[in-house]
C-alpha atoms as a PDB file:
ATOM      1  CA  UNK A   1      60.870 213.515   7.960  1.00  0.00           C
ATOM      2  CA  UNK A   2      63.884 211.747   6.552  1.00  0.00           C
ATOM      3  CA  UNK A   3      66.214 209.726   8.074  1.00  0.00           C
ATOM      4  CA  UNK A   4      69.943 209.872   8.383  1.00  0.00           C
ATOM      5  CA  UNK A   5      72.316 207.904   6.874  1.00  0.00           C
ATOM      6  CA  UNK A   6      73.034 204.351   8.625  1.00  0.00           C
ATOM      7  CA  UNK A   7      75.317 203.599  11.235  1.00  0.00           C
ATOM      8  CA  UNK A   8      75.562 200.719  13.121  1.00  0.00           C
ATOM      9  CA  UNK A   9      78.493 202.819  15.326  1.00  0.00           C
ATOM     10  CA  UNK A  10      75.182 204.715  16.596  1.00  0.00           C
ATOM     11  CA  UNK A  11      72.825 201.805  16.508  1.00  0.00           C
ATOM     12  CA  UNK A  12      75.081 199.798  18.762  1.00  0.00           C
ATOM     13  CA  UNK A  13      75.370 202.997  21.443  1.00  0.00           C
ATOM     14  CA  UNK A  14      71.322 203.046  21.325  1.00  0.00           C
ATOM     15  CA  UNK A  15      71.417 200.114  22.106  1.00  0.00           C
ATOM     16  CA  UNK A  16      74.013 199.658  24.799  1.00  0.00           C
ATOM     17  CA  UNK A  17      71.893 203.430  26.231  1.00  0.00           C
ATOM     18  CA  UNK A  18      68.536 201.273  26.030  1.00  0.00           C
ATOM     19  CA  UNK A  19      70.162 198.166  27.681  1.00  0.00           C
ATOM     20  CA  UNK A  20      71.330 200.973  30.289  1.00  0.00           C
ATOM     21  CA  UNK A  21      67.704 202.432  30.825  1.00  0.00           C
ATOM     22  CA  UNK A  22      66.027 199.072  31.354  1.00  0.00           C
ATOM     23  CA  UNK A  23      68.151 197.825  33.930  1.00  0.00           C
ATOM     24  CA  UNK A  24      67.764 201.252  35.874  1.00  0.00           C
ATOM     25  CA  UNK A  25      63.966 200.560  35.704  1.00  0.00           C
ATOM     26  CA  UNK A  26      64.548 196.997  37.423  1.00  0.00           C
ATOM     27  CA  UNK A  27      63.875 195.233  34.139  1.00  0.00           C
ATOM     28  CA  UNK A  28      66.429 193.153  34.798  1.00  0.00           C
ATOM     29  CA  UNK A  29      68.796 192.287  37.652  1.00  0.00           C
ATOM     30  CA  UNK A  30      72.050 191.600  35.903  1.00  0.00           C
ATOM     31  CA  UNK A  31      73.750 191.307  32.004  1.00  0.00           C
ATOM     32  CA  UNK A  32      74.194 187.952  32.516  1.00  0.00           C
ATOM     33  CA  UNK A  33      71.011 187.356  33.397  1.00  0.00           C
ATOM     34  CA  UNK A  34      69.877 189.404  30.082  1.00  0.00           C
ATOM     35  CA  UNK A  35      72.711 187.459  28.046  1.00  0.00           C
ATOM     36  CA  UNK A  36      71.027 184.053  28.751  1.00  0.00           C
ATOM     37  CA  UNK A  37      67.189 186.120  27.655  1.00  0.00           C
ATOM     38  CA  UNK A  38      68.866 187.501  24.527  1.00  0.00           C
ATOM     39  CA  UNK A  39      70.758 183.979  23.932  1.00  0.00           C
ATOM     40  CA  UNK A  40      74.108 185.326  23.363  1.00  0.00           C
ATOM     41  CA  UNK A  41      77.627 184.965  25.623  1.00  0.00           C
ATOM     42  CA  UNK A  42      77.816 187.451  28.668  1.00  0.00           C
ATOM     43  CA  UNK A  43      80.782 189.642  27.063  1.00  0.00           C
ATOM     44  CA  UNK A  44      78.677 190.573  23.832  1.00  0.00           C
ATOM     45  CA  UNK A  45      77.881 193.976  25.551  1.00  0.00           C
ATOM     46  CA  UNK A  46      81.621 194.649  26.090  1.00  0.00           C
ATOM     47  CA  UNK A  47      82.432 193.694  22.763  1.00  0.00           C
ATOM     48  CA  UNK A  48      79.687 196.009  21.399  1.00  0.00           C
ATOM     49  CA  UNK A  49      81.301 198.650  23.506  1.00  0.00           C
ATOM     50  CA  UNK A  50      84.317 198.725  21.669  1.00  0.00           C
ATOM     51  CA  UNK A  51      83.095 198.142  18.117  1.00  0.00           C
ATOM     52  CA  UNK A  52      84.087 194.183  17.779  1.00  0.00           C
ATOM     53  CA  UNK A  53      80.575 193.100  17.473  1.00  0.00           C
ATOM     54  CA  UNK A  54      77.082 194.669  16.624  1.00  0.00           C
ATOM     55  CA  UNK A  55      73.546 194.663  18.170  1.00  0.00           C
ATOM     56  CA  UNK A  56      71.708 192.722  15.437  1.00  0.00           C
ATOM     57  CA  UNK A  57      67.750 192.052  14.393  1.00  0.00           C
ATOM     58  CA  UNK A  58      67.937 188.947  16.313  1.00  0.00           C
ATOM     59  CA  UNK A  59      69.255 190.493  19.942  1.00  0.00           C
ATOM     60  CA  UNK A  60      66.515 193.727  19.253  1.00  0.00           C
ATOM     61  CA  UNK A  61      63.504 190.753  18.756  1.00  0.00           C
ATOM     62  CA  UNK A  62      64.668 188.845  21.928  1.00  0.00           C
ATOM     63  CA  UNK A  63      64.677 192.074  23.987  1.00  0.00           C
ATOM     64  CA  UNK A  64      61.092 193.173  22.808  1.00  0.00           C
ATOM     65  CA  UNK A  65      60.025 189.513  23.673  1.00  0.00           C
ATOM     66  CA  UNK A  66      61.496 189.707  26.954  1.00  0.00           C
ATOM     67  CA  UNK A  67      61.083 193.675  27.976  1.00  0.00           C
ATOM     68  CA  UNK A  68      57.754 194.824  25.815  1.00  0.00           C
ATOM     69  CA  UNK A  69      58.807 198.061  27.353  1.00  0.00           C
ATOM     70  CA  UNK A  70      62.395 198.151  25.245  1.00  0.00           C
ATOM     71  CA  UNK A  71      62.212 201.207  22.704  1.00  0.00           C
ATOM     72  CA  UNK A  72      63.331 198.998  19.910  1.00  0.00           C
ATOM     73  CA  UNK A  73      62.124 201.766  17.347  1.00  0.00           C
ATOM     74  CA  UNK A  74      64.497 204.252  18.899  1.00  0.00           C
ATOM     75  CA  UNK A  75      67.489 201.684  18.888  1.00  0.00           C
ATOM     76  CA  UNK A  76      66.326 201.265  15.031  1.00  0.00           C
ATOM     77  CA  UNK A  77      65.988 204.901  13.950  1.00  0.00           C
ATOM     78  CA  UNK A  78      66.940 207.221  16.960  1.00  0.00           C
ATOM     79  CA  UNK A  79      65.952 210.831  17.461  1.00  0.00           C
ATOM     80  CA  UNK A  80      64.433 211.348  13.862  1.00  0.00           C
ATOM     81  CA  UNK A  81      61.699 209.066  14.415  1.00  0.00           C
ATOM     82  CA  UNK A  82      60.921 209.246  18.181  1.00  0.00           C
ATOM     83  CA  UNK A  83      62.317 212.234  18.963  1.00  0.00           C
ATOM     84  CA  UNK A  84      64.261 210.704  21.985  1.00  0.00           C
ATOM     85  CA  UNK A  85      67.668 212.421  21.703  1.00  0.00           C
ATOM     86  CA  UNK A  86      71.119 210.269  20.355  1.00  0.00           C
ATOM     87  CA  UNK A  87      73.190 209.232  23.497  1.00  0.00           C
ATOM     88  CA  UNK A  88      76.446 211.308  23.190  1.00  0.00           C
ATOM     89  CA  UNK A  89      78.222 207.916  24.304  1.00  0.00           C
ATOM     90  CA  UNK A  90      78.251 204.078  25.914  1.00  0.00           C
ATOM     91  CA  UNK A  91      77.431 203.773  29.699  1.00  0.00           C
ATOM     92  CA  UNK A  92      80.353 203.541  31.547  1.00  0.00           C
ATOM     93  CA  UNK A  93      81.074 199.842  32.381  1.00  0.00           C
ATOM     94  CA  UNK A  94      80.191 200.272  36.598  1.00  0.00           C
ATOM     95  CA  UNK A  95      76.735 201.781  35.513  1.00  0.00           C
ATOM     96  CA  UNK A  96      75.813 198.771  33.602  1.00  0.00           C
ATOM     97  CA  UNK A  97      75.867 196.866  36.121  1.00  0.00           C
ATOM     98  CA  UNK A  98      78.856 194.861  36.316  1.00  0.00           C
ATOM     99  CA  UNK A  99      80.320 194.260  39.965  1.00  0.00           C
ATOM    100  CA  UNK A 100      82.610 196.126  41.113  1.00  0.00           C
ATOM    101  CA  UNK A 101      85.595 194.178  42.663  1.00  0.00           C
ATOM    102  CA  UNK A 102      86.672 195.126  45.795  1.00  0.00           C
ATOM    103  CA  UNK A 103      90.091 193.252  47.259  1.00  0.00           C
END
């Protein structure tokens, strides 16, 4: 079985989908809580979101440290080499956790 072409566009929504699926499991509690395990600044996620940054080797070998459960192979290679279907988009921001302010 081959492999698609690259792109980090659908790398980083993996990602942000496997980030999504871990904290539905109770892996974690909160993205800032995960921010501190993965050593990088609480908006990263955000900024993934929208295509300013990228999920990189580094953030992928801090959440298999952290969450042996993370399907890092999926974020890597997606549906061609699991067989775990592409996420059609990002979680929307209130399902990832973030509070919701209420005034």
């Amino acid at each position: 079985m081959a492999l698609p072409d690259f792109s980090i566009t659908a790398m980083d929504l993996r990602f942000l989908a496997e980030l999504d699926r871990l904290q539905q499991a109770g892996s974690f509690a909160t993205y800032r809580e995960l921010a501190e395990q993965l050593d990088v600044h609480p908006n990263t996620f955000g900024q993934i979101e929208i295509g300013r940054y990228h999920c990189n080797i580094k953030q992928l070998y801090q959440l298999r440290s952290f969450h042996p459960e993370a399907d890092v192979l999926w974020v890597l290679f997606g549906e061609a080499e699991t067989g775990r279907p592409e996420p059609t988009g990002a979680p929307k921001r209130g399902e990832r956790g973030r509070p919701v302010r209420v005034h």
